[in-house]
N, C-alpha and C. Protein backbone atom coordinates (compact mmCIF):
# COMPACT_ATOMS: atom_id res chain seq x y z
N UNK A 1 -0.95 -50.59 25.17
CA UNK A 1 -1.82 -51.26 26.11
C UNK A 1 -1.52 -52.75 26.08
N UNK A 2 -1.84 -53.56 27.21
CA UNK A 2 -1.29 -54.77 27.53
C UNK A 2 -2.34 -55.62 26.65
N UNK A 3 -2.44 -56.96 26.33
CA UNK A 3 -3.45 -57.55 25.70
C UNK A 3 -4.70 -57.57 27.11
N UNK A 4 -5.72 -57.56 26.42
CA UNK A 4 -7.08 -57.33 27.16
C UNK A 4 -7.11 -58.23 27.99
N UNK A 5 -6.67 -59.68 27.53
CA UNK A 5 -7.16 -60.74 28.64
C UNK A 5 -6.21 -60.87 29.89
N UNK A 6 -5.19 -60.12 29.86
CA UNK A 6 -4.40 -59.99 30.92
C UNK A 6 -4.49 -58.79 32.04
N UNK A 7 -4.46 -57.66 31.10
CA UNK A 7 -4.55 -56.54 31.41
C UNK A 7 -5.57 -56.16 32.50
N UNK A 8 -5.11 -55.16 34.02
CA UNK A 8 -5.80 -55.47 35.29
C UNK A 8 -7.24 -54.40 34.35
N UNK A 9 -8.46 -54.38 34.60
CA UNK A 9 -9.74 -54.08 34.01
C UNK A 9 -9.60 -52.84 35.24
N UNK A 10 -9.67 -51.93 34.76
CA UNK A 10 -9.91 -50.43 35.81
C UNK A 10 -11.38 -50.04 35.53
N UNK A 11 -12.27 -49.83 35.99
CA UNK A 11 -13.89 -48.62 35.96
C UNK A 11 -13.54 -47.48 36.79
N UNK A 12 -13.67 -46.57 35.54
CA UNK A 12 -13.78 -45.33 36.13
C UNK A 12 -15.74 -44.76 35.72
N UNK A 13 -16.10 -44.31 36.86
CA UNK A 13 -17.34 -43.72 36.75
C UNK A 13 -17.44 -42.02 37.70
N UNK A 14 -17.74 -41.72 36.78
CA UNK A 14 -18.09 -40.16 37.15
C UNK A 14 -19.14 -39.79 35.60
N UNK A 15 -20.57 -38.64 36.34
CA UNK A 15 -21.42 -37.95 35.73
C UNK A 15 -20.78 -37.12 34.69
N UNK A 16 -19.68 -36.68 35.03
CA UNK A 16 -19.43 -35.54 34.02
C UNK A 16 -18.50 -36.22 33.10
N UNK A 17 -18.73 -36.19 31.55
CA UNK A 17 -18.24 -36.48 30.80
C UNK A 17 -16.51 -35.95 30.44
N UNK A 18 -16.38 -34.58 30.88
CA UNK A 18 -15.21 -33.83 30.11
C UNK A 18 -13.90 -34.84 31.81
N UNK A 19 -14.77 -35.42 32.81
CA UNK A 19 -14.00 -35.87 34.07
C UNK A 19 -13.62 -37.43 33.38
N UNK A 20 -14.29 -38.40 32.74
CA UNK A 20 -14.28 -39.18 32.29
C UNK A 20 -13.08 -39.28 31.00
N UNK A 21 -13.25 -38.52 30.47
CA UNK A 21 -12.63 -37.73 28.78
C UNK A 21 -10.76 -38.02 29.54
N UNK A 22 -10.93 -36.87 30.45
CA UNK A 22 -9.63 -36.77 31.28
C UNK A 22 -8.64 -37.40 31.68
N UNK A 23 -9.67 -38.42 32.11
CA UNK A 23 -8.81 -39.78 33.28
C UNK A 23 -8.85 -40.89 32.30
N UNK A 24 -9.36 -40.84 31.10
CA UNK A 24 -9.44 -41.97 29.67
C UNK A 24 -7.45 -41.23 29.68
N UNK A 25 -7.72 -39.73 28.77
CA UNK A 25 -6.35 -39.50 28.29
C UNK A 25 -5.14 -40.05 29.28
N UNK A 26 -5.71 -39.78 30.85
CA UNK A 26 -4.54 -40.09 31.56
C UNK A 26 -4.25 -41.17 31.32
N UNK A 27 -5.08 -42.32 31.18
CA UNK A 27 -4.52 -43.72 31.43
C UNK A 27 -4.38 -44.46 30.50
N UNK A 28 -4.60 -43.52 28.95
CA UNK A 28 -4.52 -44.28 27.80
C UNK A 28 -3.12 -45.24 27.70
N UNK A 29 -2.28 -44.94 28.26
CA UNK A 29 -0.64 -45.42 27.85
C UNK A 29 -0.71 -46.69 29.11
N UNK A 30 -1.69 -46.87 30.37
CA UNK A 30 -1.01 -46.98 31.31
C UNK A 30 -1.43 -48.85 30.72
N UNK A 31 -0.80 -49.98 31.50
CA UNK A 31 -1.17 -51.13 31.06
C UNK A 31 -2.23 -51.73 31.82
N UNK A 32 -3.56 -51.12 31.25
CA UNK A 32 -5.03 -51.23 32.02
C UNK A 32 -6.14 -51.45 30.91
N UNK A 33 -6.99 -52.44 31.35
CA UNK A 33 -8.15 -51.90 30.21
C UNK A 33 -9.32 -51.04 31.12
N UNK A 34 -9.41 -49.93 30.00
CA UNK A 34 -10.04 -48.96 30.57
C UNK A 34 -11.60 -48.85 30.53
N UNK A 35 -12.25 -49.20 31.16
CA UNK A 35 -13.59 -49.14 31.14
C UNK A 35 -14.20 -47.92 31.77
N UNK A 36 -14.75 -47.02 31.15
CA UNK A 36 -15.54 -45.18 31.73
C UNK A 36 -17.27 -45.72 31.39
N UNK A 37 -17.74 -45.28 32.33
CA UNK A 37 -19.34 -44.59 32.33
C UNK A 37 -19.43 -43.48 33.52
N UNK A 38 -20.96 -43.17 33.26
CA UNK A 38 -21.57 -41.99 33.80
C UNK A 38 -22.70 -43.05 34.86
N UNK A 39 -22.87 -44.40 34.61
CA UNK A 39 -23.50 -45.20 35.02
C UNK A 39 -23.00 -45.87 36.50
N UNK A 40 -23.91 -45.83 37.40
CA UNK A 40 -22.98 -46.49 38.57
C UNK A 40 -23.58 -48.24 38.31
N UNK A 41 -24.56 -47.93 37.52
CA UNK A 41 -25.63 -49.54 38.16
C UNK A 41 -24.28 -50.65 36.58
N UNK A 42 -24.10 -49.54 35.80
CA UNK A 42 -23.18 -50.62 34.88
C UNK A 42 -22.17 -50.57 35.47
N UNK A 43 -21.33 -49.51 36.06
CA UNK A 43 -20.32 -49.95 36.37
C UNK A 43 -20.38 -51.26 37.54
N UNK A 44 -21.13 -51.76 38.71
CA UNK A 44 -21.26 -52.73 38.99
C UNK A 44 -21.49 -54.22 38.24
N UNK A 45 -22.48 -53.76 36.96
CA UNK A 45 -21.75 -54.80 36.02
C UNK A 45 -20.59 -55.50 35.71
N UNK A 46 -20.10 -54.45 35.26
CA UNK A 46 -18.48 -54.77 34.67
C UNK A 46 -17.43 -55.12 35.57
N UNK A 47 -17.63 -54.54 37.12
CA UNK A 47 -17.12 -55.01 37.95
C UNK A 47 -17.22 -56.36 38.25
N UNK A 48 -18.41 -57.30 38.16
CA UNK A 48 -18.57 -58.73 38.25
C UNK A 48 -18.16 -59.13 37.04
N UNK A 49 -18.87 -58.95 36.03
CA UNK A 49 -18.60 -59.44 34.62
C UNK A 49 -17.03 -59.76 34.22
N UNK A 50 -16.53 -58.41 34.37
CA UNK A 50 -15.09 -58.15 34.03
C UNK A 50 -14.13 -58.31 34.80
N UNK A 51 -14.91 -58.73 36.16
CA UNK A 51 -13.61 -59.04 37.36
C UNK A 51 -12.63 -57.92 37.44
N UNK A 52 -12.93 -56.42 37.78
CA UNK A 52 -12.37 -55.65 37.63
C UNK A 52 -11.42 -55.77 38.69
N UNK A 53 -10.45 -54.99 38.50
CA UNK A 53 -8.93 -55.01 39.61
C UNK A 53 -9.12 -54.03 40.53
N UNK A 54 -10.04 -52.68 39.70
CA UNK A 54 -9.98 -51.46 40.22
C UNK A 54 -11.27 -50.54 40.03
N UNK A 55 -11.76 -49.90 40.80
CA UNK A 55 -13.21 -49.29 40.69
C UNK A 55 -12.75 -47.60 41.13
N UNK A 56 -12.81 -46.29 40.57
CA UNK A 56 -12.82 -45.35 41.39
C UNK A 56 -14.00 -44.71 40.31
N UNK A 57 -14.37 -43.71 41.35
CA UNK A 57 -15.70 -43.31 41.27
C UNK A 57 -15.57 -41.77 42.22
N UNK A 58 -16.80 -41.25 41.38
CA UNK A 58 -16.45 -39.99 42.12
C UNK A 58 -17.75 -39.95 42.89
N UNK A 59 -17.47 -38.89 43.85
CA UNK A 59 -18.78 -38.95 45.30
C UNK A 59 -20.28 -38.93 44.67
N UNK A 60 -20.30 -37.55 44.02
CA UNK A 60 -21.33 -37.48 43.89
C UNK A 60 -22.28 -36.95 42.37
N UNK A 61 -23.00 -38.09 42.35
CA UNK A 61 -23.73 -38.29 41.41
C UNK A 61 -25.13 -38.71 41.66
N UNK A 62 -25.92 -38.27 40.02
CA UNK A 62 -27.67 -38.30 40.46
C UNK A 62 -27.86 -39.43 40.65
N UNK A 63 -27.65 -40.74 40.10
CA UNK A 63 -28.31 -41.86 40.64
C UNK A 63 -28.16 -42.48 41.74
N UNK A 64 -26.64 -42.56 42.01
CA UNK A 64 -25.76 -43.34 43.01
C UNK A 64 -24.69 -42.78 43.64
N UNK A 65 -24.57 -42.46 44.93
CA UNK A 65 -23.59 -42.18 45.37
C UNK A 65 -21.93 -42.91 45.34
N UNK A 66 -21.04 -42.12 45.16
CA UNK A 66 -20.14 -42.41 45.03
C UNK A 66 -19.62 -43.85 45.79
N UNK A 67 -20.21 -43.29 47.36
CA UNK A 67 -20.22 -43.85 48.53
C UNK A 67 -21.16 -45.09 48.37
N UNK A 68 -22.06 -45.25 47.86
CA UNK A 68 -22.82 -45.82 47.85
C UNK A 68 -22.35 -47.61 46.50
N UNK A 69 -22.17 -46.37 45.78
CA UNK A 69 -21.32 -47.62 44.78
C UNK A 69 -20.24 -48.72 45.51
N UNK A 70 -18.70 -47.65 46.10
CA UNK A 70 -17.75 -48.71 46.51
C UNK A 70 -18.13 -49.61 47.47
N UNK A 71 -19.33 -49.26 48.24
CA UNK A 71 -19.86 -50.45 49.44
C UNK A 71 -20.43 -51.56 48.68
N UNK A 72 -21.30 -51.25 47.80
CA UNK A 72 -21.72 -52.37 47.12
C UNK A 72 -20.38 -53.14 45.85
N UNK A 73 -19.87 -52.66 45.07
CA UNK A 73 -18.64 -53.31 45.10
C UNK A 73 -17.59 -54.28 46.14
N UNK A 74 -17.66 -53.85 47.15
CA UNK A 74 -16.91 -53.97 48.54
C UNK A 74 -17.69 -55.73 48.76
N UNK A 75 -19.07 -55.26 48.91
CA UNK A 75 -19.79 -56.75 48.92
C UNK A 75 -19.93 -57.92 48.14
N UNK A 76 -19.72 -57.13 47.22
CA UNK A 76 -20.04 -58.01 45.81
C UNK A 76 -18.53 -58.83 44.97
N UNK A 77 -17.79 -57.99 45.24
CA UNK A 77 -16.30 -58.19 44.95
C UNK A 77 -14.83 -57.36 45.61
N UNK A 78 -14.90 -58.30 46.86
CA UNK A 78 -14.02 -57.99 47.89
C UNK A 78 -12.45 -57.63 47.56
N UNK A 79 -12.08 -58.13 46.27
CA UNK A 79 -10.57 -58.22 45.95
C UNK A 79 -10.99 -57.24 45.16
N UNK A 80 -11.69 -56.17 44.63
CA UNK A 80 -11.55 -55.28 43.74
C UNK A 80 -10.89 -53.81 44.48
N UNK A 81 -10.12 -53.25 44.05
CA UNK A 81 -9.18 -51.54 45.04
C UNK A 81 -10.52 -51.26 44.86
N UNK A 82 -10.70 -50.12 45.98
CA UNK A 82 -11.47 -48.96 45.56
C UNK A 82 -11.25 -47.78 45.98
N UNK A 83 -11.51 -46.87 44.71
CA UNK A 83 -10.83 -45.54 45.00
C UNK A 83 -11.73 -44.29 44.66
N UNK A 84 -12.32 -43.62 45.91
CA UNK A 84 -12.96 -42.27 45.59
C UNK A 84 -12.15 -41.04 45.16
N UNK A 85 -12.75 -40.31 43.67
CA UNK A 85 -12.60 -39.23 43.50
C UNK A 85 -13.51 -38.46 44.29
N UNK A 86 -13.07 -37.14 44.89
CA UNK A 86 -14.22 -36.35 45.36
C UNK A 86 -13.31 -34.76 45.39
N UNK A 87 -14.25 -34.19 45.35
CA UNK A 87 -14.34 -32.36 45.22
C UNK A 87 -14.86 -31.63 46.26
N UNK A 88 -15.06 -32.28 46.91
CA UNK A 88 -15.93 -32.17 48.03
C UNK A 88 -15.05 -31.41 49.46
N UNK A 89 -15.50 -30.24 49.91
CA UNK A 89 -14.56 -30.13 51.18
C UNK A 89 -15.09 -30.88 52.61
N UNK A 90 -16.55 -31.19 52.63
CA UNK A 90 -16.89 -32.18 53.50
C UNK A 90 -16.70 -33.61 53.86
N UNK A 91 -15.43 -34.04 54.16
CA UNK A 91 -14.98 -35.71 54.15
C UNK A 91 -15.83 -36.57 54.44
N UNK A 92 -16.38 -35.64 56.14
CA UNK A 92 -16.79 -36.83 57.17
C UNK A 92 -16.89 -38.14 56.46
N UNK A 93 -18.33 -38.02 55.90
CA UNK A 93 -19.05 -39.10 55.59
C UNK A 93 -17.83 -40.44 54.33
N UNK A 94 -17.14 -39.61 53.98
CA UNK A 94 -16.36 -40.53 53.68
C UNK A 94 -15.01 -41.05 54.34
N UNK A 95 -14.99 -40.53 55.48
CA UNK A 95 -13.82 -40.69 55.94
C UNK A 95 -14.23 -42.11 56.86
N UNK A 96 -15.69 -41.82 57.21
CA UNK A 96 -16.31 -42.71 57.98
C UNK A 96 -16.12 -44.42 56.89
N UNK A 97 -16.19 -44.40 55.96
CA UNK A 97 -16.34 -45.72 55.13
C UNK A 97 -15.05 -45.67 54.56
N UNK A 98 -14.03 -44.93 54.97
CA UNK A 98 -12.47 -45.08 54.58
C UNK A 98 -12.24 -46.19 55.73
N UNK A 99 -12.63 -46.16 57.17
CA UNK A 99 -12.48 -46.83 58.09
C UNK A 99 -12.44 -48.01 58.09
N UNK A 100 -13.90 -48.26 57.52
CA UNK A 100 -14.80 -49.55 57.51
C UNK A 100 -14.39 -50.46 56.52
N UNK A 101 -13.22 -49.52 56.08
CA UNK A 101 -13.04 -50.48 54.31
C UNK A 101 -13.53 -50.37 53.33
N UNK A 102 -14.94 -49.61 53.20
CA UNK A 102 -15.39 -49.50 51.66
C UNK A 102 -14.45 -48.84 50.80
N UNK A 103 -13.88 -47.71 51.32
CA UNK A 103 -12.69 -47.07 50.64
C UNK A 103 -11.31 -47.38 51.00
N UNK A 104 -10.51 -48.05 49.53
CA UNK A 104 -8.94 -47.33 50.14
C UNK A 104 -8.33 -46.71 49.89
N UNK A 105 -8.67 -45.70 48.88
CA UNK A 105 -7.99 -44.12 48.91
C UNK A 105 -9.07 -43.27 48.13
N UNK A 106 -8.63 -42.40 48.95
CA UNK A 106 -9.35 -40.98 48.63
C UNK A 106 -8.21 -40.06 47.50
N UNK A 107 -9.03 -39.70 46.51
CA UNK A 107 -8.22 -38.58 45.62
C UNK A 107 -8.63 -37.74 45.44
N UNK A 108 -8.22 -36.68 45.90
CA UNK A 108 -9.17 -35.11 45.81
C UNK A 108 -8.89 -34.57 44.48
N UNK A 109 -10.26 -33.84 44.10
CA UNK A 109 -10.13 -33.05 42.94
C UNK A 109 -9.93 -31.64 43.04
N UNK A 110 -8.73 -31.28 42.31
CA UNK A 110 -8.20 -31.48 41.10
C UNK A 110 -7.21 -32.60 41.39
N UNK A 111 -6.54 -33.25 40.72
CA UNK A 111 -5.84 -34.73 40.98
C UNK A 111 -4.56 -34.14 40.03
N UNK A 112 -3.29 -34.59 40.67
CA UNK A 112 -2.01 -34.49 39.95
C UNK A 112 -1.92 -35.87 39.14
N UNK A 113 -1.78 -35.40 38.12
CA UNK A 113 -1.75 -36.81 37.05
C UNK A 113 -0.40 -38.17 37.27
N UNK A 114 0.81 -37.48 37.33
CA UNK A 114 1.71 -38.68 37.94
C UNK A 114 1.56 -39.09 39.25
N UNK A 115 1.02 -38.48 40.09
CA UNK A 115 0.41 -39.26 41.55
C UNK A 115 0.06 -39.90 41.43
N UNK A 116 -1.40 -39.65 40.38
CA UNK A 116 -2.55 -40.42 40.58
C UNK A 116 -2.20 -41.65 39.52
N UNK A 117 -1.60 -41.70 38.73
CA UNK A 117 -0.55 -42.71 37.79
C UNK A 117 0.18 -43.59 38.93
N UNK A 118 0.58 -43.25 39.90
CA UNK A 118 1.40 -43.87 40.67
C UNK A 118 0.97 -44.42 41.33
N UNK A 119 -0.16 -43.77 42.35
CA UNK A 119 -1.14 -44.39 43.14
C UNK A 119 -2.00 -45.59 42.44
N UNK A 120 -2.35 -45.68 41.36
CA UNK A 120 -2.72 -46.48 40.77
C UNK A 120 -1.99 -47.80 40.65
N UNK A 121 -0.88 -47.62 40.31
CA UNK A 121 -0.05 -48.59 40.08
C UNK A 121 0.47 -49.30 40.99
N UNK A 122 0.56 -48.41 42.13
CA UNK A 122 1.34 -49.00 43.75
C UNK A 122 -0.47 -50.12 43.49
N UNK A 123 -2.02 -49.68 43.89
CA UNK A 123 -2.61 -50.01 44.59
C UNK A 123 -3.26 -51.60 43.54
N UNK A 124 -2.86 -51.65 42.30
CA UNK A 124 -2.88 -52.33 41.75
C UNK A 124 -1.93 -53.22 41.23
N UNK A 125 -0.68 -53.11 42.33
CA UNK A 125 0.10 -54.12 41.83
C UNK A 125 0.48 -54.90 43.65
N UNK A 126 0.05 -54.06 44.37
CA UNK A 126 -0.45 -54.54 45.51
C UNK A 126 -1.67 -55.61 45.64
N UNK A 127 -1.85 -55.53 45.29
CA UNK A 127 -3.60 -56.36 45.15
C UNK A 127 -3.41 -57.78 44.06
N UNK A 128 -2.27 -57.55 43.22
CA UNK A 128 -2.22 -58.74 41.88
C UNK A 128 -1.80 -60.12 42.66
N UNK A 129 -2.24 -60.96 42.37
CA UNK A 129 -1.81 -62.40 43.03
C UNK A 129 -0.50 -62.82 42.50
């Protein structure tokens, strides 16, 4: 892992722990500091706090919608990626805020791990000043 104070700050948030567990192992190697909760209201924390690079989040959860999170990210910190996980076979509603910009990529679950390694890396080295 890269030293912390350099290294782009990723939040991953999703409810289910063993989804969290997962996408930790995936990205243990990658040069990111990895920040996981089950929390959407912290992960907006850490997103200001930590000046995160990268936010993905999955749709749906009890407190906060998936959807609901990257818009308020979106407002709050415009230069941060944002990227929905979802499982979901109903897009619309996200396809609708793919439009608008709250989202810029969608990753369906189940997720191929070097894609989603890749996609990561394209959308975060796109975004680095």
């Amino acid at each position: 892992m890269s030293d912390s104070r350099t290294a782009p700050v990723v939040v991953l948030v999703d409810d289910e722990p063993e989804i969290l567990n997962a996408l930790r192992r995936l990205l243990r190697k990658e040069p990111y500091e990895v920040l996981a909760t089950g929390n959407p209201e912290e992960a907006v924390a850490w997103t200001l706090l930590r000046k995160a690079s990268l936010v993905m989040t999955d749709q749906r959860m009890p407190s906060m919608s998936g959807l609901d999170l990257l818009e308020i990210v979106r407002l709050c910190s415009p230069s941060t990626v944002r990227v929905m996980l979802s499982g979901q076979t109903d897009l619309t509603g996200i396809m609708t805020l793919a439009r608008i910009g709250a989202i810029e990529r969608l990753i369906r679950k189940p997720w191929d791990g070097e894609e989603l390694k890749g996609l990561l890396r394209e959308l975060l080295r796109r975004n680095s000043p």
